[in-house]
N, C-alpha and C. Protein backbone atom coordinates (compact mmCIF):
# COMPACT_ATOMS: atom_id res chain seq x y z
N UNK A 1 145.79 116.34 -22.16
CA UNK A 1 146.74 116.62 -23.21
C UNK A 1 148.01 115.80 -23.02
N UNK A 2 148.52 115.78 -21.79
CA UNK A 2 149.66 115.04 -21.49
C UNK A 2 149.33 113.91 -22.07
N UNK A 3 148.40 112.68 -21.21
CA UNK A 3 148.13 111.46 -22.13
C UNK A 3 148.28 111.52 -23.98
N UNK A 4 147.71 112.32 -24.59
CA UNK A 4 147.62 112.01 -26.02
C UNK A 4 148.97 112.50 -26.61
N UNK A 5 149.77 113.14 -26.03
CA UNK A 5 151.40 113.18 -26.38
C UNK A 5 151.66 111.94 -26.11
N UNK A 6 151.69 111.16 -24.76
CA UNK A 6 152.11 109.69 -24.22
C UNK A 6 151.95 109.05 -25.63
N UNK A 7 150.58 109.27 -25.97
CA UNK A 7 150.31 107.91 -26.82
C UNK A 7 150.31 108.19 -28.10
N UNK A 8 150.63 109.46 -28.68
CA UNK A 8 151.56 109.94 -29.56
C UNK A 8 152.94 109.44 -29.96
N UNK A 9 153.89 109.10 -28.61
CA UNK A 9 154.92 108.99 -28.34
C UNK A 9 155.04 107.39 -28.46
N UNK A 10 154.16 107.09 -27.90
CA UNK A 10 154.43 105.35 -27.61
C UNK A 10 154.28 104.52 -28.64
N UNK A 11 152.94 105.41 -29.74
CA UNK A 11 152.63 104.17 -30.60
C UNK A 11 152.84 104.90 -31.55
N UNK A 12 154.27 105.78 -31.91
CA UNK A 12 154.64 105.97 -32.69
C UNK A 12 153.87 106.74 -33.95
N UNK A 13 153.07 107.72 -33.66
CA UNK A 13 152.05 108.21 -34.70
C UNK A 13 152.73 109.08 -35.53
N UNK A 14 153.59 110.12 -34.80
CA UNK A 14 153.85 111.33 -35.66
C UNK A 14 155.43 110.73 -34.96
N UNK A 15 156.67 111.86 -35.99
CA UNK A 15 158.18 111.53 -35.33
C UNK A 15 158.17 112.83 -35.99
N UNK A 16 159.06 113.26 -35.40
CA UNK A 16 159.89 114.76 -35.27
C UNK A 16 161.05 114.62 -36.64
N UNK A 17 160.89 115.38 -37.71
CA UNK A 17 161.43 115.04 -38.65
C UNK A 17 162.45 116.55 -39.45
N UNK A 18 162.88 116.75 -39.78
CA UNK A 18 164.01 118.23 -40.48
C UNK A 18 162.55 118.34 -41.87
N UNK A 19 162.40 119.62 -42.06
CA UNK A 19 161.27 119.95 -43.06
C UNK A 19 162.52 120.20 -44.39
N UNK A 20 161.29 119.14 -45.10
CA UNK A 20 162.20 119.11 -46.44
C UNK A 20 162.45 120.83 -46.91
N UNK A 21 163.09 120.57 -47.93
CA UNK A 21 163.38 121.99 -48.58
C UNK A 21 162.49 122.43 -49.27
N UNK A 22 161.98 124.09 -49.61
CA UNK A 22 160.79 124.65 -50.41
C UNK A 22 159.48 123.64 -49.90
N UNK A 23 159.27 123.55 -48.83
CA UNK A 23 158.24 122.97 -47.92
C UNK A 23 157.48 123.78 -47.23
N UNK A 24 156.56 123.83 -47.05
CA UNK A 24 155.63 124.98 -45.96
C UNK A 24 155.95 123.95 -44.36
N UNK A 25 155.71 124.09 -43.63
CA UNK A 25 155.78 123.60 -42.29
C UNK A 25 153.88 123.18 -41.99
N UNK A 26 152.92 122.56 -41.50
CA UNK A 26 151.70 122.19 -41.30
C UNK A 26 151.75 122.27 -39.96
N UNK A 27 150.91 123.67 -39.38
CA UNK A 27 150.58 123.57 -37.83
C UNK A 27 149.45 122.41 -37.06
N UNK A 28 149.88 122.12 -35.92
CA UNK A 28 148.89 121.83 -35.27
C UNK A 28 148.33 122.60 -34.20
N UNK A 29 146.59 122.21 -33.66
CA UNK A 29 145.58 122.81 -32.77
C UNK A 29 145.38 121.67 -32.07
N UNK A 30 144.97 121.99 -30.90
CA UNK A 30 144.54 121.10 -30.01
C UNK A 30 142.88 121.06 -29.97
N UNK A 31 142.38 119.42 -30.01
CA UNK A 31 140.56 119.83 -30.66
C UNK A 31 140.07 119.49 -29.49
N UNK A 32 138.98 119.67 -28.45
CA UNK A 32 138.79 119.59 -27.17
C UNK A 32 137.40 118.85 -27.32
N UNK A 33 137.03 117.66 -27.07
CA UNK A 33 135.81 117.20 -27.47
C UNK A 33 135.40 116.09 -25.98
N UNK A 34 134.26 116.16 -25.84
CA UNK A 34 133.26 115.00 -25.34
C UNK A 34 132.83 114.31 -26.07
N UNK A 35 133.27 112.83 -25.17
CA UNK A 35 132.38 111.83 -25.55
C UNK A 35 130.87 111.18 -24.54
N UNK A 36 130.13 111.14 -25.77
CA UNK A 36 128.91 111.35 -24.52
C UNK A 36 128.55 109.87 -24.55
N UNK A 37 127.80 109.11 -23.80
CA UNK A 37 127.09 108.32 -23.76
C UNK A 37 125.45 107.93 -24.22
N UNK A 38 124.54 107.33 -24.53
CA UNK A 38 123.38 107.49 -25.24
C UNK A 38 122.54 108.42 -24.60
N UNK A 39 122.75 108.56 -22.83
CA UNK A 39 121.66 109.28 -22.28
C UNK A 39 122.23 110.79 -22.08
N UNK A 40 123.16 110.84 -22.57
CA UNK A 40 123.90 112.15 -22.97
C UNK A 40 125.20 112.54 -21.84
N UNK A 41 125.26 111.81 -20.77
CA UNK A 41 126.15 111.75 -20.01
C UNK A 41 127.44 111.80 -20.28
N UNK A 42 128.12 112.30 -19.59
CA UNK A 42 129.79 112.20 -20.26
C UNK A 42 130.54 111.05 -20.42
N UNK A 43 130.91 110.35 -21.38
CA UNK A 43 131.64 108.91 -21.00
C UNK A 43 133.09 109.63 -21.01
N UNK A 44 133.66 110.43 -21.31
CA UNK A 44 135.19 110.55 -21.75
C UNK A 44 135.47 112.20 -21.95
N UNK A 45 136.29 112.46 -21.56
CA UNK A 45 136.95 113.72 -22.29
C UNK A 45 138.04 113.21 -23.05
N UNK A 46 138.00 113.80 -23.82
CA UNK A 46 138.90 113.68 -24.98
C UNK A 46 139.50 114.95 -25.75
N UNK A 47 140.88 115.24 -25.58
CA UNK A 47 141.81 115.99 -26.20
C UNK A 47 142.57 115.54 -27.15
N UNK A 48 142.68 116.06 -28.50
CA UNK A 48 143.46 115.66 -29.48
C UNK A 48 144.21 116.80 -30.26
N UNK A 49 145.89 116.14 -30.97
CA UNK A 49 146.84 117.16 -31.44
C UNK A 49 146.09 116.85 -33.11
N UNK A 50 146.11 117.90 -33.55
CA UNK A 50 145.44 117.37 -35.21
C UNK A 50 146.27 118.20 -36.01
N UNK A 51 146.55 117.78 -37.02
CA UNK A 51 147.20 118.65 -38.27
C UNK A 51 146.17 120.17 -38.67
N UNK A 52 146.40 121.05 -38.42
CA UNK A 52 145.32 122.04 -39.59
C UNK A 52 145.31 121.40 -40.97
N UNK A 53 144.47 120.72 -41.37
CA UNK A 53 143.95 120.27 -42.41
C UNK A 53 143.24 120.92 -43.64
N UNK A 54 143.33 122.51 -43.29
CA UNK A 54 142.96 123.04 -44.33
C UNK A 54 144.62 123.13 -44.87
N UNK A 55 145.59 122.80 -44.47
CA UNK A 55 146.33 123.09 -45.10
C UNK A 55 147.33 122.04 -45.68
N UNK A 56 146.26 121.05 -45.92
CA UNK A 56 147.27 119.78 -46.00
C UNK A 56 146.30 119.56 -47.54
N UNK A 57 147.34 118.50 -48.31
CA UNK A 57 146.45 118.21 -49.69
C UNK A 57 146.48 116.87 -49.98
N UNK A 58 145.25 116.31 -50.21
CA UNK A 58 145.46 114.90 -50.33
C UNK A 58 145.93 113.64 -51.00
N UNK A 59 146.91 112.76 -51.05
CA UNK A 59 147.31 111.93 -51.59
C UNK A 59 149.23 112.14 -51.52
N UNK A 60 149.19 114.01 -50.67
CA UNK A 60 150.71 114.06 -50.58
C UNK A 60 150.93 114.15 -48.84
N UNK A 61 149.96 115.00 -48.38
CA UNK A 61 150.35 115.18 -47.02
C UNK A 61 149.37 113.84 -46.28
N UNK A 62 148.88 113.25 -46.72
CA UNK A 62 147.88 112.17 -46.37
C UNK A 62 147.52 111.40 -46.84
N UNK A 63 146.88 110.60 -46.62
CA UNK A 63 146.35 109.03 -47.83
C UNK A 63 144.45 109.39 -47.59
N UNK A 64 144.20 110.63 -46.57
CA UNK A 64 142.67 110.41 -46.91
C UNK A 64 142.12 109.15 -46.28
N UNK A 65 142.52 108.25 -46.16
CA UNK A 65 141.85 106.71 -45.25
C UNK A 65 141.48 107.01 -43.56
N UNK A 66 140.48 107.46 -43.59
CA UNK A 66 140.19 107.63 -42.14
C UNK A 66 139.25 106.29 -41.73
N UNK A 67 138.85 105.64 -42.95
CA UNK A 67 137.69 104.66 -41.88
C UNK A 67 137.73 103.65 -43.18
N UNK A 68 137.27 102.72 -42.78
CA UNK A 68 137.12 100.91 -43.36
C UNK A 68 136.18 100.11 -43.07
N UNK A 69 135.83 98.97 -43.72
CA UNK A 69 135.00 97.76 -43.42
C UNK A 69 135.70 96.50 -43.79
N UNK A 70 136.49 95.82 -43.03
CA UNK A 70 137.22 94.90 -42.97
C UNK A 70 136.68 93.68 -42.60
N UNK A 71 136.80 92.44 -43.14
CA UNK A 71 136.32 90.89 -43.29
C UNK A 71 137.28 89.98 -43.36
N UNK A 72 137.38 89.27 -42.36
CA UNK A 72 138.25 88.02 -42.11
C UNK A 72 137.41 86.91 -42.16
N UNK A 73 137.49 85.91 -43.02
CA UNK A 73 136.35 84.51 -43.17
C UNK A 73 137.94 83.63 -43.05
N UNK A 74 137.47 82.44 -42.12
CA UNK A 74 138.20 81.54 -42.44
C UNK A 74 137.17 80.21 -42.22
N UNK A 75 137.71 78.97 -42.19
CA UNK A 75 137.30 77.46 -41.83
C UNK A 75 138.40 76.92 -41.54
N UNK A 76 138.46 76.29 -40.05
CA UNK A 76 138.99 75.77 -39.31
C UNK A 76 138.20 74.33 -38.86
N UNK A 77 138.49 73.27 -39.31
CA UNK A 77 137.81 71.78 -38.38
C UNK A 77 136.33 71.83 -39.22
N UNK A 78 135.86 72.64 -40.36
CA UNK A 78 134.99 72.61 -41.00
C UNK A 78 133.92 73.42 -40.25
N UNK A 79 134.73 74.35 -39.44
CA UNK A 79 133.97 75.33 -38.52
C UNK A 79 134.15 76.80 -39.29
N UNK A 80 132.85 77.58 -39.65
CA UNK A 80 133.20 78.46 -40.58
C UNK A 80 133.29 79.62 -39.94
N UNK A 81 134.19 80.48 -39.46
CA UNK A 81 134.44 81.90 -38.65
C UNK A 81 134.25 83.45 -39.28
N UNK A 82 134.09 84.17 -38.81
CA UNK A 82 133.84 85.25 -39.65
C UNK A 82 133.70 86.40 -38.40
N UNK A 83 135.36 87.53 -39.02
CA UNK A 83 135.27 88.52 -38.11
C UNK A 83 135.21 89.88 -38.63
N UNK A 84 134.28 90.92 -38.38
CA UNK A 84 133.95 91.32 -39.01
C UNK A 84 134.59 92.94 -38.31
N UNK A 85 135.24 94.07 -39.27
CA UNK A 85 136.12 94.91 -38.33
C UNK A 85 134.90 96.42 -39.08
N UNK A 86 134.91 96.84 -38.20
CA UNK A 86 134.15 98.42 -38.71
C UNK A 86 135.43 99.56 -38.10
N UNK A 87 135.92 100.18 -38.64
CA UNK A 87 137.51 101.25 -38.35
C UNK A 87 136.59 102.84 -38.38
N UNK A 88 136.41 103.68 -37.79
CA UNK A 88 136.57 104.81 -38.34
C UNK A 88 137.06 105.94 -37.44
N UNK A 89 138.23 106.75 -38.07
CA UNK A 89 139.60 107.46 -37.45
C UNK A 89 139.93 105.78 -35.90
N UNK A 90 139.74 106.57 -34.90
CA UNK A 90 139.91 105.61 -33.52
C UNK A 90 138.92 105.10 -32.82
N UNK A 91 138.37 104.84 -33.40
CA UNK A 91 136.72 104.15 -33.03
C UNK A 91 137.43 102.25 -34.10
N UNK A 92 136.65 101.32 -33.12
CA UNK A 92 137.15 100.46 -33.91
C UNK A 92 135.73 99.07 -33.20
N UNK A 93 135.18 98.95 -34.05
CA UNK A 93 133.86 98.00 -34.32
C UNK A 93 134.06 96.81 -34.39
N UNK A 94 134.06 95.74 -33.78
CA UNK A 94 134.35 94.22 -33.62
C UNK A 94 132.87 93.53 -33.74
N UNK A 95 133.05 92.18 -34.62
CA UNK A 95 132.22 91.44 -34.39
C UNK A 95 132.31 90.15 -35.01
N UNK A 96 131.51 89.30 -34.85
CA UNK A 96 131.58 87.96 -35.94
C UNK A 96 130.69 87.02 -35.16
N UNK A 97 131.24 85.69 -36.37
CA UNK A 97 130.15 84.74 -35.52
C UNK A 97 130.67 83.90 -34.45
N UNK A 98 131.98 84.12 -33.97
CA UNK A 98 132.90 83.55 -33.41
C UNK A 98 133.27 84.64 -31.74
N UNK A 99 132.45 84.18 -30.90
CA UNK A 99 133.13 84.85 -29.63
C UNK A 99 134.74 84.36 -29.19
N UNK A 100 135.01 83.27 -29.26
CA UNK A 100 136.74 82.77 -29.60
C UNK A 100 137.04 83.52 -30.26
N UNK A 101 136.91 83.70 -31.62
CA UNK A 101 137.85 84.44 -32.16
C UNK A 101 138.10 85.74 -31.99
N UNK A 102 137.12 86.44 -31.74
CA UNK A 102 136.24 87.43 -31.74
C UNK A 102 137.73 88.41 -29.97
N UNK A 103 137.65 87.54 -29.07
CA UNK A 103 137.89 87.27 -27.97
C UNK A 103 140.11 87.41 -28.21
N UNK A 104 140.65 86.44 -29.55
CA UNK A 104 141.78 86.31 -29.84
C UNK A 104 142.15 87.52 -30.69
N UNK A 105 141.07 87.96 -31.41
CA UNK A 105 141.89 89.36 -32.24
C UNK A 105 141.75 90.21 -31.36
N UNK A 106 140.64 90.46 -29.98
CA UNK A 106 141.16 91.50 -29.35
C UNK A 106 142.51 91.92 -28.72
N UNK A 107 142.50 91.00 -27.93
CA UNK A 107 143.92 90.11 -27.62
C UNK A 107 145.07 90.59 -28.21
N UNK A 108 145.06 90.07 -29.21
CA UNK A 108 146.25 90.57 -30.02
C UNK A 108 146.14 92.36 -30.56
N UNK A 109 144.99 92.46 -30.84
CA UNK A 109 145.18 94.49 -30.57
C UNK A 109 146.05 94.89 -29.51
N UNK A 110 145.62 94.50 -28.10
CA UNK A 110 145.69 95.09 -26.61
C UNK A 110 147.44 94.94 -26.49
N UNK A 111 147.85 93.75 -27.18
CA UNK A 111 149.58 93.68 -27.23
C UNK A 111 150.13 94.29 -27.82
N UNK A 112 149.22 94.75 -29.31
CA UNK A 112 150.22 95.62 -29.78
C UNK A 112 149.99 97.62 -30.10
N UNK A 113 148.24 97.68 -29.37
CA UNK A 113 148.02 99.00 -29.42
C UNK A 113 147.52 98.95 -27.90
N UNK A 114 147.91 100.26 -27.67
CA UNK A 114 146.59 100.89 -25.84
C UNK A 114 145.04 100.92 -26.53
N UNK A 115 144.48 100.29 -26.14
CA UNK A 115 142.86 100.06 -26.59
C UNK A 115 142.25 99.85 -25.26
N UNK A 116 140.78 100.49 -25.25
CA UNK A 116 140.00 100.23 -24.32
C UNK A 116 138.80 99.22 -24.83
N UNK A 117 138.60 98.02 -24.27
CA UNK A 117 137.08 97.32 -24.65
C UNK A 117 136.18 98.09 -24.00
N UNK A 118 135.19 98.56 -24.74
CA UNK A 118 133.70 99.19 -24.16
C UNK A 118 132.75 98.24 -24.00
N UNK A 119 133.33 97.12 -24.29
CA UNK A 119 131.72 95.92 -23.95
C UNK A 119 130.68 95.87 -25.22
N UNK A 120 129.89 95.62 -24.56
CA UNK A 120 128.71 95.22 -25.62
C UNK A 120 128.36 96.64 -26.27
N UNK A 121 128.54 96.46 -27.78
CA UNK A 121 128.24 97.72 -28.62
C UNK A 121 126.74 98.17 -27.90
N UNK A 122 126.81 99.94 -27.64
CA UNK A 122 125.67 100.28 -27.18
C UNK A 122 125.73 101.72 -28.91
N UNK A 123 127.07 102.23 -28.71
CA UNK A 123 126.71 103.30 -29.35
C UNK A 123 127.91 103.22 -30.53
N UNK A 124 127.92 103.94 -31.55
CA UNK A 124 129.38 104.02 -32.95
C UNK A 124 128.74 105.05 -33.72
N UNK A 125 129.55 105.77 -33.82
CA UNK A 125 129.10 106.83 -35.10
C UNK A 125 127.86 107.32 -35.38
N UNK A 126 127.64 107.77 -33.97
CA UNK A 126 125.99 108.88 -33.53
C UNK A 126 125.00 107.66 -33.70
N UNK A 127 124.86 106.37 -34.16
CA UNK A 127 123.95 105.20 -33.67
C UNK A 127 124.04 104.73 -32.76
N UNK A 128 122.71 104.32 -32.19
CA UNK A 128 122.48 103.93 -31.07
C UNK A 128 121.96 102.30 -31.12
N UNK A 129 122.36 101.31 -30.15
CA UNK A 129 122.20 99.88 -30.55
C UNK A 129 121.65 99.12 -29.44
N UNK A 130 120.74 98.43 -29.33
CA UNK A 130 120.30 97.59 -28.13
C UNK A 130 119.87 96.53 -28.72
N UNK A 131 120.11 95.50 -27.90
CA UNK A 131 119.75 93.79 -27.85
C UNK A 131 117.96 93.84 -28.20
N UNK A 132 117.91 92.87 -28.72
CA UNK A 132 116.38 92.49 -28.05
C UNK A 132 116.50 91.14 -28.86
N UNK A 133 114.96 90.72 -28.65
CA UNK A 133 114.54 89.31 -28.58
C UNK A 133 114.79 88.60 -30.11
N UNK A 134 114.77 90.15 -30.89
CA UNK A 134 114.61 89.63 -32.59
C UNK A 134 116.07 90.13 -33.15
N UNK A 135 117.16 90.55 -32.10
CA UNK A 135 118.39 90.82 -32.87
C UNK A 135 118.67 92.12 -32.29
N UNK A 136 119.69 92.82 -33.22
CA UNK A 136 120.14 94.11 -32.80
C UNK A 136 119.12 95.41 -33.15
N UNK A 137 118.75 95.82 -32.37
CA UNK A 137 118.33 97.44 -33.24
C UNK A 137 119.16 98.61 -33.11
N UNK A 138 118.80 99.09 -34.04
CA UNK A 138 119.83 100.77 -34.58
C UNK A 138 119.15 101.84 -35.00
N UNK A 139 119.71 102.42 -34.23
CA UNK A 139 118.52 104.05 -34.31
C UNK A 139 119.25 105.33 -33.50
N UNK A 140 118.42 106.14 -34.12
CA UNK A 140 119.03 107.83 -33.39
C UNK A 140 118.18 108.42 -32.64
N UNK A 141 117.83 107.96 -31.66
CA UNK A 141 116.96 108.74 -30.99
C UNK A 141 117.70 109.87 -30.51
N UNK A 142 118.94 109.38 -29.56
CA UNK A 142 119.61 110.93 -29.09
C UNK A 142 119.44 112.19 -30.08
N UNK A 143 119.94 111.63 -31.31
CA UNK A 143 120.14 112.79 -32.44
C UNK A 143 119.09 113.47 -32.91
N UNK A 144 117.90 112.18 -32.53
CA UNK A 144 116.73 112.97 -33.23
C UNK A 144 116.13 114.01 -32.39
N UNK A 145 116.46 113.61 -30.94
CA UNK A 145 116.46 114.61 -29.46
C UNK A 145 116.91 116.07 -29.76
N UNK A 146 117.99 115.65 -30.50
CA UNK A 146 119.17 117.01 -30.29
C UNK A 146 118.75 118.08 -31.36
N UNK A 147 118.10 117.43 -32.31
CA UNK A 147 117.49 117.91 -33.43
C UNK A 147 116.26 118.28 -33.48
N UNK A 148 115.40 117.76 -32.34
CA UNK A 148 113.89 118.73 -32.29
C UNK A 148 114.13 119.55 -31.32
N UNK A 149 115.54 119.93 -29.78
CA UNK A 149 115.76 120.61 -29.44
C UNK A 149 115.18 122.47 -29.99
């Protein structure tokens, strides 16, 4: 909990503000979650401060934008680049055809947010991803595990 105040604090998410007038006040809960790894192992604990959101309405207390699919194409030297961003809440998906570049936008995240590189995509948004000879594959086995449980 301490950490996610830190980084509350540091990268400026929420600021301590006087509640306007004829305003309700919006509590927060603390949400207590694991992050697991494909073989179900723990990669992370993770604690987070969240708004109660049943009590928030959208387009005034929020913009609703929790996740994206973002595309950067450029040509440089007649070299054609392409970086490709997958966002959703703090999960953040990198790729392209460019390991340079690929390599310089991380870079520039790490200067201006606390980010961890996880390496070679294994897992994002309950999919599961491995290399092979013919490209990437994507699949749920964990889930489908958890689900014939």
């Amino acid at each position: 909990m301490v950490e996610e105040i830190d980084e509350i604090e540091k990268n400026q998410t929420w600021y301590l503000t006087d509640l306007p007038p004829k305003q309700k006040q919006i509590g927060v809960k603390w949400v207590y979650n694991l992050k697991l790894n494909p073989d179900g192992t723990i990669a992370k604990y993770k604690a987070r401060l969240v708004t109660k959101g049943f009590l928030q309405r959208a387009g005034i207390d929020y913009s609703g934008m929790e996740y994206g699919v973002y595309v950067k194409h450029s040509t440089l030297n007649g070299e054609s680049e392409m970086i490709l961003l997958c966002l959703y809440v703090d999960d953040l998906l990198v790729t392209g055809s460019s390991s340079k570049a690929i390599t310089e936008f991380k870079k520039i995240m790490k200067d201006e947010f606390e980010m961890t590189d996880l390496g070679k995509l294994n897992y994002f948004m309950g999919m599961e991803f491995a290399e092979t000879e013919e490209g990437l594959l994507t699949h749920q086995k964990k889930y489908a595990r958890e689900i014939l449980r």
